[in-house]
C-alpha atoms as a PDB file:
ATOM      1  CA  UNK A   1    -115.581-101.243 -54.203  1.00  0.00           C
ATOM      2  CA  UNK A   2    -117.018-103.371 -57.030  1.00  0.00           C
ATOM      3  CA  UNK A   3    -118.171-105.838 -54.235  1.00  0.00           C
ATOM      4  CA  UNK A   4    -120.198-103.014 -52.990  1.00  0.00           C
ATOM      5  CA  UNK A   5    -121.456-101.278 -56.042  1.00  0.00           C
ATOM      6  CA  UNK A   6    -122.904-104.646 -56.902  1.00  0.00           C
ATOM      7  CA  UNK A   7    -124.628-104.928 -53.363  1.00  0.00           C
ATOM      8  CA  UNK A   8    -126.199-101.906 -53.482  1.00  0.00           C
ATOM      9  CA  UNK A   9    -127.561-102.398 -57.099  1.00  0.00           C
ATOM     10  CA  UNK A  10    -128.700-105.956 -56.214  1.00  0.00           C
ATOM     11  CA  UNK A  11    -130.691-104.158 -53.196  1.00  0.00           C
ATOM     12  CA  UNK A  12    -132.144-101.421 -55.392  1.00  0.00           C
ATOM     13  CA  UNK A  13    -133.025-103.987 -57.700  1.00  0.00           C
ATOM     14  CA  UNK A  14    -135.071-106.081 -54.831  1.00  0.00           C
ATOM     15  CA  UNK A  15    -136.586-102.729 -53.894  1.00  0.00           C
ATOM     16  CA  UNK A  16    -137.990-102.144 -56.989  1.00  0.00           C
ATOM     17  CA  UNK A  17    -139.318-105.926 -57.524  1.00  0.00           C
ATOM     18  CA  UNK A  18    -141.105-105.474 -54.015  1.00  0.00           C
ATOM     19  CA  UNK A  19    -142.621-102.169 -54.422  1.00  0.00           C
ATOM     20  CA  UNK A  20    -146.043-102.724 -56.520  1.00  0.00           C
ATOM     21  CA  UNK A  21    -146.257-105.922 -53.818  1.00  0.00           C
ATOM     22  CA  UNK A  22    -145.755-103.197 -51.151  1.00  0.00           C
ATOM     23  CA  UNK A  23    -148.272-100.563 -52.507  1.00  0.00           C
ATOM     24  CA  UNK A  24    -151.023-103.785 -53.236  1.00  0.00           C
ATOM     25  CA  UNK A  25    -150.669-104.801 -49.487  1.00  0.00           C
ATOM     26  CA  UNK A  26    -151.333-101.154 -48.444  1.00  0.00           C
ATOM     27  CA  UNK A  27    -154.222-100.665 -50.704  1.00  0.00           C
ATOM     28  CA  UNK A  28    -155.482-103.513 -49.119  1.00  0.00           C
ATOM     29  CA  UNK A  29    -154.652-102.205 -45.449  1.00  0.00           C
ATOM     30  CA  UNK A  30    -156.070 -98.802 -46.155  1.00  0.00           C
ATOM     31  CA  UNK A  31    -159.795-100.812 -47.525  1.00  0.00           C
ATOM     32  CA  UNK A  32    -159.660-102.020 -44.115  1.00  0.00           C
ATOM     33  CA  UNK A  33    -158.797 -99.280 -42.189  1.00  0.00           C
ATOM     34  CA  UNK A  34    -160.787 -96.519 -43.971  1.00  0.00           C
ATOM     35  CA  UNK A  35    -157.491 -94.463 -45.283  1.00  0.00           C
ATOM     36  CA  UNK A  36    -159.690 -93.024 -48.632  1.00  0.00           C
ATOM     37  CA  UNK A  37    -156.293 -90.147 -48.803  1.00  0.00           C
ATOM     38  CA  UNK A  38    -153.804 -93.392 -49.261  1.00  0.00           C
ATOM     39  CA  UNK A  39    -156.820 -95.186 -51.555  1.00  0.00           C
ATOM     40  CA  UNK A  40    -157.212 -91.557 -53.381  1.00  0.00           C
ATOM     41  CA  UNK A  41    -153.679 -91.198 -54.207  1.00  0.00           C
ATOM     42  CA  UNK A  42    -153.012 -94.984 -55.375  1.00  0.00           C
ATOM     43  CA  UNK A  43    -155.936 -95.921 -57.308  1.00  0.00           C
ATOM     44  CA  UNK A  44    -157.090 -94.098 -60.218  1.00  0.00           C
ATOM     45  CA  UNK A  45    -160.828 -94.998 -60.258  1.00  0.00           C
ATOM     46  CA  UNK A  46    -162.470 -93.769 -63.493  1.00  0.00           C
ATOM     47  CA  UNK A  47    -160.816 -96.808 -65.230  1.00  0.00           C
ATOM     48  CA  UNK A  48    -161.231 -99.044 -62.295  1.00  0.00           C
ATOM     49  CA  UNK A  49    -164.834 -98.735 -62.789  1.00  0.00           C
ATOM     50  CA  UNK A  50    -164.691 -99.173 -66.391  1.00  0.00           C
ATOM     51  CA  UNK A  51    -162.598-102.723 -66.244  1.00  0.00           C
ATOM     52  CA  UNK A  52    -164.783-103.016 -62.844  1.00  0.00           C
ATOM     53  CA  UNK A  53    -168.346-102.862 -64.564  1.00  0.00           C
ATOM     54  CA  UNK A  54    -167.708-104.742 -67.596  1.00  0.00           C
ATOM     55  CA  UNK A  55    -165.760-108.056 -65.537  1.00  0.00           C
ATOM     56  CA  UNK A  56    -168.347-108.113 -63.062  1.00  0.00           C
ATOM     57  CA  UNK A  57    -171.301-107.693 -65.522  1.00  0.00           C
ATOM     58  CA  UNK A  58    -169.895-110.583 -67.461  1.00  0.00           C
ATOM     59  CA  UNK A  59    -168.994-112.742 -64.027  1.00  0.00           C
ATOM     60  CA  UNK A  60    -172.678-112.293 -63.118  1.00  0.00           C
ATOM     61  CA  UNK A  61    -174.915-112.329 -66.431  1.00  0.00           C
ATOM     62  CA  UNK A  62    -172.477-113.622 -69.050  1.00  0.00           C
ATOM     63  CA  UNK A  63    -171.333-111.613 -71.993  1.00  0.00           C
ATOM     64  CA  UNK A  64    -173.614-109.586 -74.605  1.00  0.00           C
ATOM     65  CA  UNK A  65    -173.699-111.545 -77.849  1.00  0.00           C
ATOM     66  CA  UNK A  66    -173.037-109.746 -80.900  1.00  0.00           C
ATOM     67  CA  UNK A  67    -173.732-109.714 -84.159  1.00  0.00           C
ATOM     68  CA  UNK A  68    -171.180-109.288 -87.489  1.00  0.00           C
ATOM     69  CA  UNK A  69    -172.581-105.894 -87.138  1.00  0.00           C
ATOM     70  CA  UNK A  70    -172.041-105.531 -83.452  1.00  0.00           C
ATOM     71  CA  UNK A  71    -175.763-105.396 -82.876  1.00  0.00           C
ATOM     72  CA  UNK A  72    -176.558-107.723 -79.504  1.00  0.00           C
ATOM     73  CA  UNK A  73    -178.224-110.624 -80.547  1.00  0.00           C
ATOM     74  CA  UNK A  74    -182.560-111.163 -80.071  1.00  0.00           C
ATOM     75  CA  UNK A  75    -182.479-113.959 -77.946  1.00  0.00           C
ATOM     76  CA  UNK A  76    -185.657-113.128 -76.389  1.00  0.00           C
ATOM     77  CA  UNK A  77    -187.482-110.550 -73.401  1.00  0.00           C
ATOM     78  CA  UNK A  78    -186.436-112.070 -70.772  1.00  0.00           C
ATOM     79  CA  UNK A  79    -183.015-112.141 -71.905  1.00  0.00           C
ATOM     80  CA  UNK A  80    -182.645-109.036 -72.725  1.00  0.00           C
ATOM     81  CA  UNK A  81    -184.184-107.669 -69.465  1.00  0.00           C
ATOM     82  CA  UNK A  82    -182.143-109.859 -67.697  1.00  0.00           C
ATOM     83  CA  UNK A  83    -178.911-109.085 -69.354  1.00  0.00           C
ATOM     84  CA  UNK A  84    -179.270-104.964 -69.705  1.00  0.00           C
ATOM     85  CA  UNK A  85    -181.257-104.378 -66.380  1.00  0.00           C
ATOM     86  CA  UNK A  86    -179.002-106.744 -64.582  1.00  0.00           C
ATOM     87  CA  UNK A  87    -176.237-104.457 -65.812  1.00  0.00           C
ATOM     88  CA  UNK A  88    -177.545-101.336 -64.523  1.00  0.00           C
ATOM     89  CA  UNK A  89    -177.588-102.508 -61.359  1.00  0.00           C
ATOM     90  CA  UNK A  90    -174.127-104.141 -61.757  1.00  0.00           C
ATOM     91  CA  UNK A  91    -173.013-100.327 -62.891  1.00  0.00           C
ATOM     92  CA  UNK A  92    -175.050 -98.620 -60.454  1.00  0.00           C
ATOM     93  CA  UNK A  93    -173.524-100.411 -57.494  1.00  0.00           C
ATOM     94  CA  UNK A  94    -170.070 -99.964 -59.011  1.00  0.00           C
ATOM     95  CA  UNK A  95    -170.663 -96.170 -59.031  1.00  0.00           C
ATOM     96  CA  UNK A  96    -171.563 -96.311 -55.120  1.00  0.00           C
ATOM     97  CA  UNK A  97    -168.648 -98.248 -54.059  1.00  0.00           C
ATOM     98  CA  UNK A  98    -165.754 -97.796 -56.052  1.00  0.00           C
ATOM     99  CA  UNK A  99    -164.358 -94.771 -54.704  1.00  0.00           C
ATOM    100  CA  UNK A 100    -162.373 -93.977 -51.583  1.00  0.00           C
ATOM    101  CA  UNK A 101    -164.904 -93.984 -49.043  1.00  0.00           C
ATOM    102  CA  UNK A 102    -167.267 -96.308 -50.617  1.00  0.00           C
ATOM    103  CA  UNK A 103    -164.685 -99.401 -51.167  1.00  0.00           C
ATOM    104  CA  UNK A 104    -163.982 -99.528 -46.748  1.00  0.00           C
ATOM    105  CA  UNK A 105    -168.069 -99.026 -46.500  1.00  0.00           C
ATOM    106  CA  UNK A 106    -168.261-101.992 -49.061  1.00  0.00           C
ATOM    107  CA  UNK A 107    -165.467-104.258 -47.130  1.00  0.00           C
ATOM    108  CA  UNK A 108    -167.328-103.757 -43.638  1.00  0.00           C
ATOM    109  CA  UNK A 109    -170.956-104.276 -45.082  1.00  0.00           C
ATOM    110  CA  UNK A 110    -168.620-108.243 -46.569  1.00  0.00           C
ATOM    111  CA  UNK A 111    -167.137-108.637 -43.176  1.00  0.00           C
ATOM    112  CA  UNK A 112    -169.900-108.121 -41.288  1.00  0.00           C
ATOM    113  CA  UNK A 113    -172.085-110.572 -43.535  1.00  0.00           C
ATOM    114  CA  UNK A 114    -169.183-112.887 -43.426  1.00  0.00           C
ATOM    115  CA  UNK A 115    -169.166-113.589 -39.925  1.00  0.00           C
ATOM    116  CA  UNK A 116    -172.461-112.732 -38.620  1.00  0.00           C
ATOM    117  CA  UNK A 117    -174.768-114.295 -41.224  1.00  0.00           C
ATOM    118  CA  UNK A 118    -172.658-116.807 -43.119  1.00  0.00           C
ATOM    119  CA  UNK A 119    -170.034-117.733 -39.596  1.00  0.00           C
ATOM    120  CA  UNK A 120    -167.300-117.617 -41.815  1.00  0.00           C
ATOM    121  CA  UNK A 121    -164.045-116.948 -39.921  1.00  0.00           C
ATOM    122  CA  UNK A 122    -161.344-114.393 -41.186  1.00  0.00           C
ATOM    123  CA  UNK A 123    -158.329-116.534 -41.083  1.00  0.00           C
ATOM    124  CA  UNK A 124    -156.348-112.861 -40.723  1.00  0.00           C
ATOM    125  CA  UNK A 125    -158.068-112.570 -37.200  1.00  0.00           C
ATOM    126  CA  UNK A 126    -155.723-111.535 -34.722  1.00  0.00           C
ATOM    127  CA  UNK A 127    -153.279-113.075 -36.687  1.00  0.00           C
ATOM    128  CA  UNK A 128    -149.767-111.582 -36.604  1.00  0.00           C
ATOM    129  CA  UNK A 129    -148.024-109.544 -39.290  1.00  0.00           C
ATOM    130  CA  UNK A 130    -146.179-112.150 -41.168  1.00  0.00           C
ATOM    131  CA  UNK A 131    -148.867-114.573 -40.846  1.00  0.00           C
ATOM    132  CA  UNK A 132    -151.097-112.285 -42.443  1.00  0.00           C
ATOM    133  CA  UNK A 133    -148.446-111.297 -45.082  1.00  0.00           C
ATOM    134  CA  UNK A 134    -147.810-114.987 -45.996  1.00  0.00           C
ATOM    135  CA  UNK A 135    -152.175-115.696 -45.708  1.00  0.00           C
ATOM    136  CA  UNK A 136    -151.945-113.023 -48.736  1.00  0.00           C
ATOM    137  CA  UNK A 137    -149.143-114.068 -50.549  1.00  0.00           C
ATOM    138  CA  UNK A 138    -150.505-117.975 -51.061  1.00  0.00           C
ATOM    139  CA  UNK A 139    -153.620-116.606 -52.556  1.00  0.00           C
ATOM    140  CA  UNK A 140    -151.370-114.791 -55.362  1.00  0.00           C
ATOM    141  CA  UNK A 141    -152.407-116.883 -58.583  1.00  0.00           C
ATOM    142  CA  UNK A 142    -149.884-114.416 -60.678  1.00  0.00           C
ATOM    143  CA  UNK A 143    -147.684-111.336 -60.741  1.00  0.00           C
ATOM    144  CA  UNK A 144    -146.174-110.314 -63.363  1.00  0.00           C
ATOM    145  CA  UNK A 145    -143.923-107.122 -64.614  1.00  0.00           C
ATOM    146  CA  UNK A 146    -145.068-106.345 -68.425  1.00  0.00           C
ATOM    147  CA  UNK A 147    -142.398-103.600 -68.454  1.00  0.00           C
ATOM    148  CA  UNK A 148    -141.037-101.930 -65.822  1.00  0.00           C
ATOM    149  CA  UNK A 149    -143.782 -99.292 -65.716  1.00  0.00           C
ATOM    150  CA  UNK A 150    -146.419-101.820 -65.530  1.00  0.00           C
ATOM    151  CA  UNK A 151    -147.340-104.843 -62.694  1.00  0.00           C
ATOM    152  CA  UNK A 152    -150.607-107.042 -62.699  1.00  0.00           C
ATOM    153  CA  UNK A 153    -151.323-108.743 -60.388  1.00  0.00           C
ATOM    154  CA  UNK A 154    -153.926-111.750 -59.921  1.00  0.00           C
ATOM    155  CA  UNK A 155    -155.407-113.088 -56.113  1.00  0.00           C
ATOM    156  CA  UNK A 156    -158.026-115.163 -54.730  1.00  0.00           C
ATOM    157  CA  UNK A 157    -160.529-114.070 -52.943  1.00  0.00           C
ATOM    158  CA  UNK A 158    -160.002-115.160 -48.906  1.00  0.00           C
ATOM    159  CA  UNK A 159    -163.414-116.200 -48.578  1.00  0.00           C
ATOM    160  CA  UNK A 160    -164.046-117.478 -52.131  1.00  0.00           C
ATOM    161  CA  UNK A 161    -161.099-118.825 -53.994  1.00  0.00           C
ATOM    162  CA  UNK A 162    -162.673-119.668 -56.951  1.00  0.00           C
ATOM    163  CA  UNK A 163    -163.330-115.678 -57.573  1.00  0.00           C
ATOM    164  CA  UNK A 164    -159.662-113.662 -58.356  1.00  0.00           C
ATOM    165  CA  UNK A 165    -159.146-110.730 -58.506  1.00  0.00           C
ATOM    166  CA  UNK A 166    -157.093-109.411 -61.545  1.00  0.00           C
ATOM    167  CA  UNK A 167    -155.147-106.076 -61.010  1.00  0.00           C
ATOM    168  CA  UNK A 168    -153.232-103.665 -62.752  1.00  0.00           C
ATOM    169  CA  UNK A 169    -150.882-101.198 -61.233  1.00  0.00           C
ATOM    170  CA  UNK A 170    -148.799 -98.398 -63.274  1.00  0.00           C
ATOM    171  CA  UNK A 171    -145.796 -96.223 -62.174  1.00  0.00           C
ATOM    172  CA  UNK A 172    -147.051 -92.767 -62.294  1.00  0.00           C
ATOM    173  CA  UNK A 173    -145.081 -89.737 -60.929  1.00  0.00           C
ATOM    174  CA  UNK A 174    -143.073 -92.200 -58.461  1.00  0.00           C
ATOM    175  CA  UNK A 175    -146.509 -93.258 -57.243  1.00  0.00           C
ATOM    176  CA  UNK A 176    -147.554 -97.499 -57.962  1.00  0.00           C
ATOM    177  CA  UNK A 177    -151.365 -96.811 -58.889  1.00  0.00           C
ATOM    178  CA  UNK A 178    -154.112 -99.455 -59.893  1.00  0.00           C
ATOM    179  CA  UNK A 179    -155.361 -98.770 -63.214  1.00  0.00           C
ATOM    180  CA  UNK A 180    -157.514-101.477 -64.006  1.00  0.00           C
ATOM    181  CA  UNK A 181    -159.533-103.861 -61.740  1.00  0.00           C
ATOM    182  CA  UNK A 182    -161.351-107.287 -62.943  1.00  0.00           C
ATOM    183  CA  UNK A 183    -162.884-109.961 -60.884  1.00  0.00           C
ATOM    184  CA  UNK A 184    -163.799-113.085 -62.601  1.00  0.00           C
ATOM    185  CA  UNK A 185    -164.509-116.823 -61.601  1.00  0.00           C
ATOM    186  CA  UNK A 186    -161.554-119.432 -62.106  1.00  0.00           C
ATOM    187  CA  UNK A 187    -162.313-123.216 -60.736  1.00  0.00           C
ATOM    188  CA  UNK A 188    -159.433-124.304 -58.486  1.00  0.00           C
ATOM    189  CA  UNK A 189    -156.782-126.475 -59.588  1.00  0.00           C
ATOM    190  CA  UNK A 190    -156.055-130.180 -58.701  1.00  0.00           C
ATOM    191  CA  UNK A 191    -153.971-130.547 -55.705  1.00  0.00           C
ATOM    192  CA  UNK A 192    -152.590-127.218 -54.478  1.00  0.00           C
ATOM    193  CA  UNK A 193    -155.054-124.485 -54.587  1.00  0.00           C
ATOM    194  CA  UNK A 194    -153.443-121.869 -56.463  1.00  0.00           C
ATOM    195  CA  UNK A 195    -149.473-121.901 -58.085  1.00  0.00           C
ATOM    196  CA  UNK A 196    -147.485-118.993 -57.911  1.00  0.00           C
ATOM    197  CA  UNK A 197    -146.324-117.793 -61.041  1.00  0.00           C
ATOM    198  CA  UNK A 198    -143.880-114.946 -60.210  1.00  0.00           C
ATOM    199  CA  UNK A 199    -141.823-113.351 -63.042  1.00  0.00           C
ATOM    200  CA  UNK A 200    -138.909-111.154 -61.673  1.00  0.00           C
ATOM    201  CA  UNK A 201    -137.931-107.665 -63.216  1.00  0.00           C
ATOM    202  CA  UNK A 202    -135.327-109.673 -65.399  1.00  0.00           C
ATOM    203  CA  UNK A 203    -138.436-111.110 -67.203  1.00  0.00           C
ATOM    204  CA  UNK A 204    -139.381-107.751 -68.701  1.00  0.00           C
ATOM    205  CA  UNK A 205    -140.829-108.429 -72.021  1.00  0.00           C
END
């Protein structure tokens, strides 16, 4: 009986490490697939475009410069047009895309440019299931519980691995949702390309 007990917790335990993996990999499945109800329900996109807008603003044009009095810093006109018109645009595309129709749109407009312009190869391409599951899993730089409310999650991008993708996913109402989104360049390591750094639901800090 105490065999069993332990079994059973030791299974619901594995569950529960596995399920923000599970809902990630579907988020991902529904982008391709164009299921904006499954990308509705599990991301929570007024933040997403908040964390989304400022990372990729900074990726692209570098931070804003402040001040002591938080006042951005004269560094010049062409500076300053570059850095708050390049934002607009940064902000305007952000508001097109990042929403549950816009985000598939966004990842066929990529795929297509991908393969037809740049002949890059999807290495997912008629690929089976747990090929494709393990593709995904190598490009996993870190994963992390910070409580047991609270995953992030950090990945390469498949086509560019020096850009990740930093994610943030929150138990809400029995539902894994992504609350925050960042993308930001990271040079790849010496040797292997990326190291897994998993911490299990023991390491809740």
């Amino acid at each position: 009986m105490r065999r069993t007990a332990f079994v059973i917790a030791a299974a619901l335990c594995a569950a529960y490490v596995a399920w923000p993996f599970y809902t990630a990999w579907s988020i991902r499945e529904a982008v391709k697939s164009g299921n904006s109800d499954y990308l509705a329900r599990h991301i929570e996109w007024p933040p997403v475009k908040v964390t989304l807008k400022e990372s990729m603003a900074d990726m692209v044009l570098g931070p804003i410069d402040a001040s002591l009095d938080d006042k951005p810093q004269r560094k010049g006109l062409w500076h300053s047009f570059k850095t708050y018109y390049g934002r607009s645009v940064v902000n305007t595309m952000v508001d097109r895309y990042a929403n549950p129709t816009g985000l598939p749109t966004l990842f066929s407009y990529g795929r297509t440019v991908q393969k037809n312009v740049l002949g890059k190869v999807d290495p997912d391409d008629d690929q089976p299931f747990h090929t494709r599951v393990a593709n995904a899993w190598s490009r996993i730089e870190r994963a992390q519980f910070i409580s047991p409310v609270r995953f992030e999650i950090d990945m390469r991008d498949k086509f560019e691995p020096d850009r990740i993708y930093a994610g943030v996913l929150e138990l809400k109402g029995w539902l894994w949702k992504v609350t925050e989104l960042r993308v930001r360049q990271s040079p790849l390591t010496d040797g292997a390309t990326a190291a897994l750094k998993l911490t299990s639901a023991a390491a809740f800090r």
